[in-house]
PDB file of N, CA and C in Angstrom:
ATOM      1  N   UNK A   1     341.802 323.055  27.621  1.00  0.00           N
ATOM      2  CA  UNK A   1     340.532 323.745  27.572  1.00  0.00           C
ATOM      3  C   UNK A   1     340.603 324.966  26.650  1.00  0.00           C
ATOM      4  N   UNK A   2     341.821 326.144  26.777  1.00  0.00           N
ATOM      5  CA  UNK A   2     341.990 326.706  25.848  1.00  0.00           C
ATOM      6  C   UNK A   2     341.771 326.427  24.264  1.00  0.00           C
ATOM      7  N   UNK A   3     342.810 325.235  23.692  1.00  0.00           N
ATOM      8  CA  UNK A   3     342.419 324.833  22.856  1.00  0.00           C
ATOM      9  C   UNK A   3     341.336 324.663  22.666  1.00  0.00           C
ATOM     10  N   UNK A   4     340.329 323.904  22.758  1.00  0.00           N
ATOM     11  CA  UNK A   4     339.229 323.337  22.694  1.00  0.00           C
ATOM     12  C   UNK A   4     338.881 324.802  22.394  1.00  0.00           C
ATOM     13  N   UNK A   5     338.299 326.073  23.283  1.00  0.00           N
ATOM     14  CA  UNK A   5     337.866 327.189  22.815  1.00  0.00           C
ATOM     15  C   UNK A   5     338.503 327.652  21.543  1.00  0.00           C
ATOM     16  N   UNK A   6     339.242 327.690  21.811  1.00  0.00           N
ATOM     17  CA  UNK A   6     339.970 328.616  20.472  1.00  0.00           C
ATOM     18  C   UNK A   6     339.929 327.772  18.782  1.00  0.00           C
ATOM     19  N   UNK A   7     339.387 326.509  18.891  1.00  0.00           N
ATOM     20  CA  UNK A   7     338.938 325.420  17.523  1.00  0.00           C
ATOM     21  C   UNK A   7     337.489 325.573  17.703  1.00  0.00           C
ATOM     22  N   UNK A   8     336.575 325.747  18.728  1.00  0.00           N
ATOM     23  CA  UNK A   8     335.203 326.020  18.340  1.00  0.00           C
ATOM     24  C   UNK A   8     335.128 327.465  17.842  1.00  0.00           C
ATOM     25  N   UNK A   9     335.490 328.119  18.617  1.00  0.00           N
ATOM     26  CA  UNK A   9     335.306 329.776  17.994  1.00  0.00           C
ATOM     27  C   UNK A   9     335.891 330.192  16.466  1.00  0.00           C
ATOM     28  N   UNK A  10     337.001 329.600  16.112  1.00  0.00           N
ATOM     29  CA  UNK A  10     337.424 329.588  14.510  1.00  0.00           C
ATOM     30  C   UNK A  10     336.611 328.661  14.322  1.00  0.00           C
ATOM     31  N   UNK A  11     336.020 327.532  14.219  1.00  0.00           N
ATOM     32  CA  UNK A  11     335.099 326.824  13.817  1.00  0.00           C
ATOM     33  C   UNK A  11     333.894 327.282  13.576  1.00  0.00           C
ATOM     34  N   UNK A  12     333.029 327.653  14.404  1.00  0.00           N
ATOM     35  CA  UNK A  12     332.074 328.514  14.553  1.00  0.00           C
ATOM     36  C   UNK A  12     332.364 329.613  13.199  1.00  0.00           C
ATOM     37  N   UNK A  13     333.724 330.964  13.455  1.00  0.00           N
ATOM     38  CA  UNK A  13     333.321 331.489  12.897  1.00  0.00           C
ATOM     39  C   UNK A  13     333.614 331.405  11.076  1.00  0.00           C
ATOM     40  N   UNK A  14     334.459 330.641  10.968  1.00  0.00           N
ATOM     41  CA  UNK A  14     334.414 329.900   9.215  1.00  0.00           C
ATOM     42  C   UNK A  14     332.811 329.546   9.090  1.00  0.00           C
ATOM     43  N   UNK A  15     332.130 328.663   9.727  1.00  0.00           N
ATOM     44  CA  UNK A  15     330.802 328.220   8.976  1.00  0.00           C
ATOM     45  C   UNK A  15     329.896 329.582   9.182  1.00  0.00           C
ATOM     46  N   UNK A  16     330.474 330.074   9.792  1.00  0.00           N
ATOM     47  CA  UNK A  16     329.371 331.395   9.794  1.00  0.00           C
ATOM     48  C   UNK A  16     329.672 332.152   8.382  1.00  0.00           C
ATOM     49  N   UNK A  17     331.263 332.356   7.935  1.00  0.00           N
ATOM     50  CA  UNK A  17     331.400 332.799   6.705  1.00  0.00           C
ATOM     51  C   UNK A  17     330.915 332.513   5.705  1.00  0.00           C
ATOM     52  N   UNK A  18     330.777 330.657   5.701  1.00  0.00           N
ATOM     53  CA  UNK A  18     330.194 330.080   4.887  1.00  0.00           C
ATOM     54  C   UNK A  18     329.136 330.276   4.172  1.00  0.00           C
ATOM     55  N   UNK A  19     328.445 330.412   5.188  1.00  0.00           N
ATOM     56  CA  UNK A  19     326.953 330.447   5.225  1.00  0.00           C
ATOM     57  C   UNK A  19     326.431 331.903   4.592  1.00  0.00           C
ATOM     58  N   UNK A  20     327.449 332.987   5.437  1.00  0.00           N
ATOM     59  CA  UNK A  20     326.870 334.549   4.797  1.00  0.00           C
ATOM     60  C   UNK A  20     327.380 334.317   3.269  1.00  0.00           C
ATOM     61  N   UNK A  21     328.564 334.024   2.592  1.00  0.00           N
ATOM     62  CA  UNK A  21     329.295 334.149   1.653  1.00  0.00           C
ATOM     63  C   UNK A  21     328.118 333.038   0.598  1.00  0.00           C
ATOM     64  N   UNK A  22     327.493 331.630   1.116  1.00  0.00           N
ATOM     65  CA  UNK A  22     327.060 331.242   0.008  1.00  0.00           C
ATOM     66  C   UNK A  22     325.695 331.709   0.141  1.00  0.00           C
ATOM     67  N   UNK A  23     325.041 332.247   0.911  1.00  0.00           N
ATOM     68  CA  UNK A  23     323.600 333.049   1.073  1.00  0.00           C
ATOM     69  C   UNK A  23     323.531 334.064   0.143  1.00  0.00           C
ATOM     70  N   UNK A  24     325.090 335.217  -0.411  1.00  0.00           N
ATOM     71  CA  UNK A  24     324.929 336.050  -0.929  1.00  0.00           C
ATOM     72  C   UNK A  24     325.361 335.316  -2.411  1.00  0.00           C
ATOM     73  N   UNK A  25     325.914 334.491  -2.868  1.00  0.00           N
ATOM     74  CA  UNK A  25     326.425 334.235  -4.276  1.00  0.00           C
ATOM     75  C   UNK A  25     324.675 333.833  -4.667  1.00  0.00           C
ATOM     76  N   UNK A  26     324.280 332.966  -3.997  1.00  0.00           N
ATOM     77  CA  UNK A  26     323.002 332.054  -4.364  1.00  0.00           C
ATOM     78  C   UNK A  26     321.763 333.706  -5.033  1.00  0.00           C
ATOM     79  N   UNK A  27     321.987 334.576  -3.847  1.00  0.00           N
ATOM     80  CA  UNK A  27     321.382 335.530  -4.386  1.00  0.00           C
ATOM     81  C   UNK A  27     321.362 336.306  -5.495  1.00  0.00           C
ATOM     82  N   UNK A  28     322.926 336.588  -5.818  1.00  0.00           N
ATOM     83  CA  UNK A  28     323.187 337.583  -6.852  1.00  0.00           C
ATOM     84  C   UNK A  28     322.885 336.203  -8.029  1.00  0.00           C
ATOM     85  N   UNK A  29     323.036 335.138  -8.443  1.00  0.00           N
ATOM     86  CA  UNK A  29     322.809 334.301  -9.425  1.00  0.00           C
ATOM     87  C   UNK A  29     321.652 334.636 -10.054  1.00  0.00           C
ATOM     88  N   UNK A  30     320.133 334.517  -8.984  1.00  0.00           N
ATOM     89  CA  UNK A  30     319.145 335.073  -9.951  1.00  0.00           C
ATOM     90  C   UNK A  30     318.716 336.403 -10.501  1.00  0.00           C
ATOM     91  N   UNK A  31     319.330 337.190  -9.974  1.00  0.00           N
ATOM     92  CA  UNK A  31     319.224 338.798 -10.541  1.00  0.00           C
ATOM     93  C   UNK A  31     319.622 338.782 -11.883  1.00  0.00           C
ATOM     94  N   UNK A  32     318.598 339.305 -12.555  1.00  0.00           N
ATOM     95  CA  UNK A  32     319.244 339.829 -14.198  1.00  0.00           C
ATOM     96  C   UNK A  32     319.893 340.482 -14.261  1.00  0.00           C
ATOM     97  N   UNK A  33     320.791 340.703 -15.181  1.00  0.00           N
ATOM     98  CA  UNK A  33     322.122 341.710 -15.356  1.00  0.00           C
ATOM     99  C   UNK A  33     321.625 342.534 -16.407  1.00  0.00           C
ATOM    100  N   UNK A  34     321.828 344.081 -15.885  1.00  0.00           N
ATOM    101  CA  UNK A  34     321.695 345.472 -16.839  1.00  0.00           C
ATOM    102  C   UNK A  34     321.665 345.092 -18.335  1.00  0.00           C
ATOM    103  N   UNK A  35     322.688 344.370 -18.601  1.00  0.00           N
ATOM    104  CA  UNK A  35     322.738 343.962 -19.937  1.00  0.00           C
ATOM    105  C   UNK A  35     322.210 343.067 -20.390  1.00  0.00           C
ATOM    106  N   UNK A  36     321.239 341.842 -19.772  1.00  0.00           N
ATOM    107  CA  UNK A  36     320.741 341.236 -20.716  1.00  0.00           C
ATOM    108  C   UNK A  36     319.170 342.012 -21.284  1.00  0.00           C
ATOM    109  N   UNK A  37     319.068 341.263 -22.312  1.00  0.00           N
ATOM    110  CA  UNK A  37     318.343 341.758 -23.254  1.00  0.00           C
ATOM    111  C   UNK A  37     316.910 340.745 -23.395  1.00  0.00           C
ATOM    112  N   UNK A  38     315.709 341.018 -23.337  1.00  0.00           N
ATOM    113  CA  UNK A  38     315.034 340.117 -23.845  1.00  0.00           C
ATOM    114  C   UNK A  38     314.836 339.623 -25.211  1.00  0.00           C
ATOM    115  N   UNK A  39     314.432 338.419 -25.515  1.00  0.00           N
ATOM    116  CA  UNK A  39     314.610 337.751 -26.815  1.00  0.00           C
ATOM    117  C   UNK A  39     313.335 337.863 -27.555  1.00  0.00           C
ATOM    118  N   UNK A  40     313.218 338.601 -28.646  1.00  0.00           N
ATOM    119  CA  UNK A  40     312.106 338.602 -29.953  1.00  0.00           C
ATOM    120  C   UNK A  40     311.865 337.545 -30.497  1.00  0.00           C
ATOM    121  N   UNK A  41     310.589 337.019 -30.415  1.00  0.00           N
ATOM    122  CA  UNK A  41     310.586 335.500 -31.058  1.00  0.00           C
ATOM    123  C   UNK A  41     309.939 335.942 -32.319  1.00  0.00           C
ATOM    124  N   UNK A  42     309.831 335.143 -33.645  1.00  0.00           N
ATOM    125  CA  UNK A  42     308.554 335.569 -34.749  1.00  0.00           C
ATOM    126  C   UNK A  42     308.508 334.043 -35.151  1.00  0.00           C
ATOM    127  N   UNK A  43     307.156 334.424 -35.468  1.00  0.00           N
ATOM    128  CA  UNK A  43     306.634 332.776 -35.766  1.00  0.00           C
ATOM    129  C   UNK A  43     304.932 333.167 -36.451  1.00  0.00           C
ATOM    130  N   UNK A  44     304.831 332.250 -36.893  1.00  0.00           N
ATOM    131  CA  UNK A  44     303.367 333.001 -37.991  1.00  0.00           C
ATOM    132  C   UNK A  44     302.089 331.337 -37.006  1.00  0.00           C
ATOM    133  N   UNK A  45     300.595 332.033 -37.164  1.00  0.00           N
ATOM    134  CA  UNK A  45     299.531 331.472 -36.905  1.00  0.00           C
ATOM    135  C   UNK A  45     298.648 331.671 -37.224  1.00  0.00           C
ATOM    136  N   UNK A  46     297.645 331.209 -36.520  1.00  0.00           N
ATOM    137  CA  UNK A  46     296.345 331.425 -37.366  1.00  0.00           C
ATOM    138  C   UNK A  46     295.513 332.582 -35.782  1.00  0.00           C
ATOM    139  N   UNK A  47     294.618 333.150 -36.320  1.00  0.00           N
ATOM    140  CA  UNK A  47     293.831 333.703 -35.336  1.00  0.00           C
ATOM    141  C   UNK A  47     293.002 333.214 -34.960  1.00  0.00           C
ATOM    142  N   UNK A  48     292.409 332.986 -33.755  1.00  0.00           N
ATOM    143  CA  UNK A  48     291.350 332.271 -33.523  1.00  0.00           C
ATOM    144  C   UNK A  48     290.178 332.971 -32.687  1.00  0.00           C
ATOM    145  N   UNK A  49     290.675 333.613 -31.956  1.00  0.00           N
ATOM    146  CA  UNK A  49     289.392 334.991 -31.251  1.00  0.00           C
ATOM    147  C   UNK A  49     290.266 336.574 -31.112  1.00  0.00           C
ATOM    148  N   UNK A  50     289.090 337.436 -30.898  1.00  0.00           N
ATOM    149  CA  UNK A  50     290.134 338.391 -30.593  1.00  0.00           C
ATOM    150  C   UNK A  50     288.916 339.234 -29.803  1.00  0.00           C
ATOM    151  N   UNK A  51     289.901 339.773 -28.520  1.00  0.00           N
ATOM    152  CA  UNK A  51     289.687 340.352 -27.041  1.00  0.00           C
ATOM    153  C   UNK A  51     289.943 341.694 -26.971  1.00  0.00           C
ATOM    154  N   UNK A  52     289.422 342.713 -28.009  1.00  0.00           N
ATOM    155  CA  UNK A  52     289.943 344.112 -27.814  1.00  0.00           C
ATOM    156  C   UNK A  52     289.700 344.842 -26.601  1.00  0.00           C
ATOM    157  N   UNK A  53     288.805 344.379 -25.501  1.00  0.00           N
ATOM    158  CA  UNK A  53     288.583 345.004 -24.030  1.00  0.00           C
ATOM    159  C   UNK A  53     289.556 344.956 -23.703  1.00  0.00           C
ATOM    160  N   UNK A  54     290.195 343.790 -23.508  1.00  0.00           N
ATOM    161  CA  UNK A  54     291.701 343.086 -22.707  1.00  0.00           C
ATOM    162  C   UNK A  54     292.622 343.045 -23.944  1.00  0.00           C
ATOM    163  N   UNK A  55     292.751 343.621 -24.425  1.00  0.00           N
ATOM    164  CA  UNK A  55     294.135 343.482 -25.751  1.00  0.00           C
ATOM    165  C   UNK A  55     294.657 342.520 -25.937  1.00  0.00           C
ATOM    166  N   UNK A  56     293.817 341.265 -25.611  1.00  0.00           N
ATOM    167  CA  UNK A  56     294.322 339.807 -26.367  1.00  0.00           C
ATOM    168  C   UNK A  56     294.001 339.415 -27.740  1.00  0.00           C
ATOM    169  N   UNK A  57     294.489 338.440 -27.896  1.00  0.00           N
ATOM    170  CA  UNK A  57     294.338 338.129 -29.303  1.00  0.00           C
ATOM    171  C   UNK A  57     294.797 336.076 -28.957  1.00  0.00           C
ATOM    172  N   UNK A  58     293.989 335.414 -29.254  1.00  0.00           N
ATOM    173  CA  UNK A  58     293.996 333.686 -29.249  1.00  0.00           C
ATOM    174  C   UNK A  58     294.695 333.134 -30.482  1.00  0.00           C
ATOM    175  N   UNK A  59     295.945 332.684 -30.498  1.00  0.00           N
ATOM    176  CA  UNK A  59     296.366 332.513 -31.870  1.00  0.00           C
ATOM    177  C   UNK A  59     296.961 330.957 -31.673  1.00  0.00           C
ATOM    178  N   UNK A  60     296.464 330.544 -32.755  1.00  0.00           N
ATOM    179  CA  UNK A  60     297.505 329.112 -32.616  1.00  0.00           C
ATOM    180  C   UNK A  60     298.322 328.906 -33.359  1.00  0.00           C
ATOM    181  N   UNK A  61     299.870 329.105 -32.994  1.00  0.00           N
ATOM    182  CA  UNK A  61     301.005 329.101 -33.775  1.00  0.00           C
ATOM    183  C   UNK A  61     302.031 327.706 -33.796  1.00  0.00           C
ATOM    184  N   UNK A  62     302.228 328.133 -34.776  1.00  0.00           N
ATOM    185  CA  UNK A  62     303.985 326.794 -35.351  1.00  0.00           C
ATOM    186  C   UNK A  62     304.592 327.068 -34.324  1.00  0.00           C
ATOM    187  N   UNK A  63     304.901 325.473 -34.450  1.00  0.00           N
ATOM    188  CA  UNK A  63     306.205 325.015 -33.214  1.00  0.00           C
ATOM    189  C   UNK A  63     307.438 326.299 -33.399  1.00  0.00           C
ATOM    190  N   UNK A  64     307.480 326.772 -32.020  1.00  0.00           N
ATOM    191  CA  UNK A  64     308.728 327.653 -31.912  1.00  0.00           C
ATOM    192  C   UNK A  64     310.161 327.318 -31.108  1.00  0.00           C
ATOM    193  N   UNK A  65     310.745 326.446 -32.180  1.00  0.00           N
ATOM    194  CA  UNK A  65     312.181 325.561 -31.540  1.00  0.00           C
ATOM    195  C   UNK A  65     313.363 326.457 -30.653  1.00  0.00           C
ATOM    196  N   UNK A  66     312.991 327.461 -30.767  1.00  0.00           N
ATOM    197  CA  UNK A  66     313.988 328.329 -29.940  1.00  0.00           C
ATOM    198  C   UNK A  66     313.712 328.212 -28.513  1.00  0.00           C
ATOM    199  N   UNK A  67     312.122 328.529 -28.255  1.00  0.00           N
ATOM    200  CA  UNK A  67     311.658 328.006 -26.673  1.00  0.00           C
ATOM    201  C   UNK A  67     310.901 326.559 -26.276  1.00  0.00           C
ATOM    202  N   UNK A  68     311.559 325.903 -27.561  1.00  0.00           N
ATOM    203  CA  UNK A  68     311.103 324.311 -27.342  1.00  0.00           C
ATOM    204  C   UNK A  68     309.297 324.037 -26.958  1.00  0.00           C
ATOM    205  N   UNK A  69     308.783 324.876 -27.742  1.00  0.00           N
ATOM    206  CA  UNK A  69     307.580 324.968 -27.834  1.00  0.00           C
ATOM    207  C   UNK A  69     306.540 324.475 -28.999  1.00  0.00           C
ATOM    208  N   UNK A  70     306.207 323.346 -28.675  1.00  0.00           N
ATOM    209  CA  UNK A  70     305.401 322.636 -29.839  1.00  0.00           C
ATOM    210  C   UNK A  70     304.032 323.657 -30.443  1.00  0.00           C
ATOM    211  N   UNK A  71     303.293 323.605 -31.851  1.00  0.00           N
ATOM    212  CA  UNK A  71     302.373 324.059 -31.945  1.00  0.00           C
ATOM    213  C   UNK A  71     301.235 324.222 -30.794  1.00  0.00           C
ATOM    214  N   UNK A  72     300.841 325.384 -30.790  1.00  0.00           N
ATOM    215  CA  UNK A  72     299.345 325.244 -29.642  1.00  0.00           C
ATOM    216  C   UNK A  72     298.669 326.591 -29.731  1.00  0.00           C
ATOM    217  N   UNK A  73     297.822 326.614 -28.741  1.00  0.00           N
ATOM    218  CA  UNK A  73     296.732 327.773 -29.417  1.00  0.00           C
ATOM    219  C   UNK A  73     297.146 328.340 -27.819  1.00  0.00           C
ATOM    220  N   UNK A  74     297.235 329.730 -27.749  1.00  0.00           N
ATOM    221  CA  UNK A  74     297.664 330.341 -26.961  1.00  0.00           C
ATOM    222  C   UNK A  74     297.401 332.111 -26.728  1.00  0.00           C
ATOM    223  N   UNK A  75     296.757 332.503 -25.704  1.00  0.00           N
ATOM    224  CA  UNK A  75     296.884 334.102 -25.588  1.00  0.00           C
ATOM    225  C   UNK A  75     298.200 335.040 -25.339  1.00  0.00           C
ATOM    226  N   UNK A  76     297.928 335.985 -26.335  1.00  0.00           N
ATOM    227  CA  UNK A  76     298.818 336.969 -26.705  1.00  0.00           C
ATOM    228  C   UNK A  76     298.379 338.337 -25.830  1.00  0.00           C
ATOM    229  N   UNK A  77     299.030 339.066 -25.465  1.00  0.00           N
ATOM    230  CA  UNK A  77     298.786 340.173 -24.775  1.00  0.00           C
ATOM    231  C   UNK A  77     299.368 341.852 -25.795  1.00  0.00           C
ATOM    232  N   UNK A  78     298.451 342.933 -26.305  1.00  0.00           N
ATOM    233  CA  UNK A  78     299.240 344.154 -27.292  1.00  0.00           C
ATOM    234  C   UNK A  78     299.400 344.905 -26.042  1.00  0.00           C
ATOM    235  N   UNK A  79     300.537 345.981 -25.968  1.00  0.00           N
ATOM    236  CA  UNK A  79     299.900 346.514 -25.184  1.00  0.00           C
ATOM    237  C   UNK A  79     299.516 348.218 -25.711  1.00  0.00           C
ATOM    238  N   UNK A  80     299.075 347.775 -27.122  1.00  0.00           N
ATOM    239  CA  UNK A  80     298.521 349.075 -27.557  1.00  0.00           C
ATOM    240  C   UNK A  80     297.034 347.810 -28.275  1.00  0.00           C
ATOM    241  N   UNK A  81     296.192 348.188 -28.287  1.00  0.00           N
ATOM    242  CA  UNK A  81     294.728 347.607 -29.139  1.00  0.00           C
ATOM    243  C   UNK A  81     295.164 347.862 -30.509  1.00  0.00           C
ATOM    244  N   UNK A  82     295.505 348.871 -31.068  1.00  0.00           N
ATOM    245  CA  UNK A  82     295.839 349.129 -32.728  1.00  0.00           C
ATOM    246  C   UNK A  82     296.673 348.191 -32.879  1.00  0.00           C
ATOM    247  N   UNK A  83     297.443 347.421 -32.643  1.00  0.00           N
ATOM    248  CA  UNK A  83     298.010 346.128 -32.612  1.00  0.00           C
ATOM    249  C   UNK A  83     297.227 345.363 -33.836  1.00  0.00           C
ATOM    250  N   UNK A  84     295.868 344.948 -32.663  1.00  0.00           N
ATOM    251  CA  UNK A  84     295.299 344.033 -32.868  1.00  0.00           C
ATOM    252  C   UNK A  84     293.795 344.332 -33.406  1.00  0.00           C
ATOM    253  N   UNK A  85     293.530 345.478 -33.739  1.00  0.00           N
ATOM    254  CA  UNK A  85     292.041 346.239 -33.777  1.00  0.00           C
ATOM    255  C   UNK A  85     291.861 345.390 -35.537  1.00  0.00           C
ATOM    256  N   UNK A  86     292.502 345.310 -36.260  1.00  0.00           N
ATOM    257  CA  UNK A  86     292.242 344.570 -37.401  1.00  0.00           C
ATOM    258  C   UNK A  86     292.117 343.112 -37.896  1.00  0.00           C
ATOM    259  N   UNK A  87     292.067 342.816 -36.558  1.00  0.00           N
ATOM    260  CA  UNK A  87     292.764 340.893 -36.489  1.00  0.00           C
ATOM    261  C   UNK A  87     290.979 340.451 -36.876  1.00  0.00           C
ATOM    262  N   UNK A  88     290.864 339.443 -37.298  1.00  0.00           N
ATOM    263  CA  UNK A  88     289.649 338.791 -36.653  1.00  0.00           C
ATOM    264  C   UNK A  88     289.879 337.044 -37.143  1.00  0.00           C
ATOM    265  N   UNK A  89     288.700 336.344 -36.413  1.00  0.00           N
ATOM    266  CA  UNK A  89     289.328 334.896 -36.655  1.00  0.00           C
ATOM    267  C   UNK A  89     289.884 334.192 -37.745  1.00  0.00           C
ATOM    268  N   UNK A  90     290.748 333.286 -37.992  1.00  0.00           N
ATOM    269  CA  UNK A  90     290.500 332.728 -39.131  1.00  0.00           C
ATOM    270  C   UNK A  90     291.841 333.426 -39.886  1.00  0.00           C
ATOM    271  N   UNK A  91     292.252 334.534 -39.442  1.00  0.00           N
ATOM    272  CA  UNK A  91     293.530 335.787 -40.414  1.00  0.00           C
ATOM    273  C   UNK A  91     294.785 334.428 -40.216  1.00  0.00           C
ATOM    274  N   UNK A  92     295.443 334.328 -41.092  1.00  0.00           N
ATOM    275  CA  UNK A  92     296.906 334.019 -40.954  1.00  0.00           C
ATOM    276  C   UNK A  92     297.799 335.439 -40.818  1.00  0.00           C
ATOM    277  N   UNK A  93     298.777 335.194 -40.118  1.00  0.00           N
ATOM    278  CA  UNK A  93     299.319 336.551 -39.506  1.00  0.00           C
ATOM    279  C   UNK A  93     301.017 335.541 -39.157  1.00  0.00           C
ATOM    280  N   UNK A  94     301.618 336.501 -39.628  1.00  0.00           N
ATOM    281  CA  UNK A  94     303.349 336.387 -39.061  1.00  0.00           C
ATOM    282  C   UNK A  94     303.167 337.377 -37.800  1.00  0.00           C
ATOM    283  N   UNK A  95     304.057 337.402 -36.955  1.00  0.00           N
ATOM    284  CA  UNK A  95     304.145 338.102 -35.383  1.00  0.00           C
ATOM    285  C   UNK A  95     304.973 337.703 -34.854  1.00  0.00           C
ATOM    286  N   UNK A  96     305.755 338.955 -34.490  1.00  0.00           N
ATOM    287  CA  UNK A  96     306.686 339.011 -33.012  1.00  0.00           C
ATOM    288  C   UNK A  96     306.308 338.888 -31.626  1.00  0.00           C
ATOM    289  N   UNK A  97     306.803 338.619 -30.391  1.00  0.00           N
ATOM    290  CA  UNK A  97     306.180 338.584 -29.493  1.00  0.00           C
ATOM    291  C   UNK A  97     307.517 338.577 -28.521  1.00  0.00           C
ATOM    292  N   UNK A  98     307.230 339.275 -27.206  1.00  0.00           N
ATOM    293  CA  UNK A  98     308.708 338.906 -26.218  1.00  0.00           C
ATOM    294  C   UNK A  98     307.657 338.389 -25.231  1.00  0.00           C
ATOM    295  N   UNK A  99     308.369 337.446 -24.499  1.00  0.00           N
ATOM    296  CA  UNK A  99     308.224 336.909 -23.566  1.00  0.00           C
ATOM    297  C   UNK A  99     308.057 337.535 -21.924  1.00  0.00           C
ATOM    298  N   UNK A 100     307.797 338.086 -21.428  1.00  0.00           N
ATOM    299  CA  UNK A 100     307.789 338.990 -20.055  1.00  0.00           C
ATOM    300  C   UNK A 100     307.117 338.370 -19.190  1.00  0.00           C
ATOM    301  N   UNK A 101     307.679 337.355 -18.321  1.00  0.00           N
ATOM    302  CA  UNK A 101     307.123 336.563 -17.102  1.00  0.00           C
ATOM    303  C   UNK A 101     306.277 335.996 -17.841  1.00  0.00           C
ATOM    304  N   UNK A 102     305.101 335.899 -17.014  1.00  0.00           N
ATOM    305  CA  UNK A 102     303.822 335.488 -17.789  1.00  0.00           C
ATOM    306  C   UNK A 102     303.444 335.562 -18.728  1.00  0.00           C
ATOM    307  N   UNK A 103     303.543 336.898 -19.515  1.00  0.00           N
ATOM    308  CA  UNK A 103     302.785 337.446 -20.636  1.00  0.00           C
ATOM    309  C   UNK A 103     303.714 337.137 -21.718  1.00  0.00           C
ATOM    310  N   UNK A 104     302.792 336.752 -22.859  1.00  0.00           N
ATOM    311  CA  UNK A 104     303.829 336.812 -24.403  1.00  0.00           C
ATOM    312  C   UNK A 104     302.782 338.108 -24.681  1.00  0.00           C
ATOM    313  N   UNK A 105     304.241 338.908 -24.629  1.00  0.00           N
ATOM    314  CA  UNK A 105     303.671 340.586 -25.248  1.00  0.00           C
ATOM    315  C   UNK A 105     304.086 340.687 -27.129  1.00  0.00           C
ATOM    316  N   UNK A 106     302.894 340.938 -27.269  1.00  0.00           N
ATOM    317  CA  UNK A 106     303.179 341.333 -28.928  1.00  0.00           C
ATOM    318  C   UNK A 106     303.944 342.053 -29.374  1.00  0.00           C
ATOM    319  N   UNK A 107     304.706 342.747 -30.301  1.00  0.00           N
ATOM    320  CA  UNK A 107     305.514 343.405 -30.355  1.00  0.00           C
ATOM    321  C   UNK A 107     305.330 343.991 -32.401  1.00  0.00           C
ATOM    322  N   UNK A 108     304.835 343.208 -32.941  1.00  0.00           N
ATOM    323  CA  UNK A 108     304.159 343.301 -34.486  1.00  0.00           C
ATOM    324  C   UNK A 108     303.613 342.322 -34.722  1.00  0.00           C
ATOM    325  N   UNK A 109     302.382 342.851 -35.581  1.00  0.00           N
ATOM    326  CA  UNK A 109     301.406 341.404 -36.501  1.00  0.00           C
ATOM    327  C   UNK A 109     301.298 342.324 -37.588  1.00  0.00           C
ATOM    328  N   UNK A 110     301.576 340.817 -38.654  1.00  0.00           N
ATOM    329  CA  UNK A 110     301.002 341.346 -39.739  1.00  0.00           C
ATOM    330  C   UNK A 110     300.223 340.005 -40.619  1.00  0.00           C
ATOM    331  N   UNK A 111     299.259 340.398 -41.107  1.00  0.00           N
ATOM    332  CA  UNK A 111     298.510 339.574 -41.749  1.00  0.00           C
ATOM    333  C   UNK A 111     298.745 339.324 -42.917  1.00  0.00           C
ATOM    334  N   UNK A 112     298.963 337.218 -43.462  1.00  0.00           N
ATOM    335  CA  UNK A 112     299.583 337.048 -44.918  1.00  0.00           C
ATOM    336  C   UNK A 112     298.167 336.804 -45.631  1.00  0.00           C
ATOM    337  N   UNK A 113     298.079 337.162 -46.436  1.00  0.00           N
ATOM    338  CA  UNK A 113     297.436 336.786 -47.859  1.00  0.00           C
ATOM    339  C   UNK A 113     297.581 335.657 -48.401  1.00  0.00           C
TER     340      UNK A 113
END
């Protein structure tokens, strides 16, 4: 009977380790680390509306193979308006943009000739 106690209670308490030890790895995995950096994409499009209330701008840009992203027409977010206060439809424009959750935040436009 001893036995028997003394293999459930080390039994018991290993899967209990288990469990705290892979509860916390699983956690720290998705946390970003101090050091990473977000990634600057540039890629040139065309303009297609522009939203100076809401500091958007509708652009439909070239396939961007870095985020495996085929051509498409898509909202941009400045988060200054002088960004975008010169855009209007129809501009071809080169532009940076980072990625932040949801938002592709602008980061420079400039309009080609």
């Amino acid at each position: 009977m001893k036995l028997t106690n003394m293999l459930l209670t080390t039994a018991l308490t290993l899967s209990s380790t288990a469990v705290v030890w892979a509860g916390q790895t699983h956690e720290h995995a998705h946390q970003p680390s101090a050091t990473q950096t977000q990634q600057l994409i540039q890629t040139q499009g065309v303009v297609e509306s522009v939203d100076l209330a809401n500091k958007k701008v509708t652009i439909h840009h070239d396939p961007i193979t870095s985020l495996n992203w085929p051509a498409m027409t898509m909202r941009f977010t400045a988060e200054d308006v002088a960004l975008i206060q010169n855009l209007k439809p129809n501009d071809n424009i080169r532009f940076t943009f980072e990625q932040k959750g949801p938002l592709s935040m602008l980061q420079r436009v400039d309009i080609v000739q």
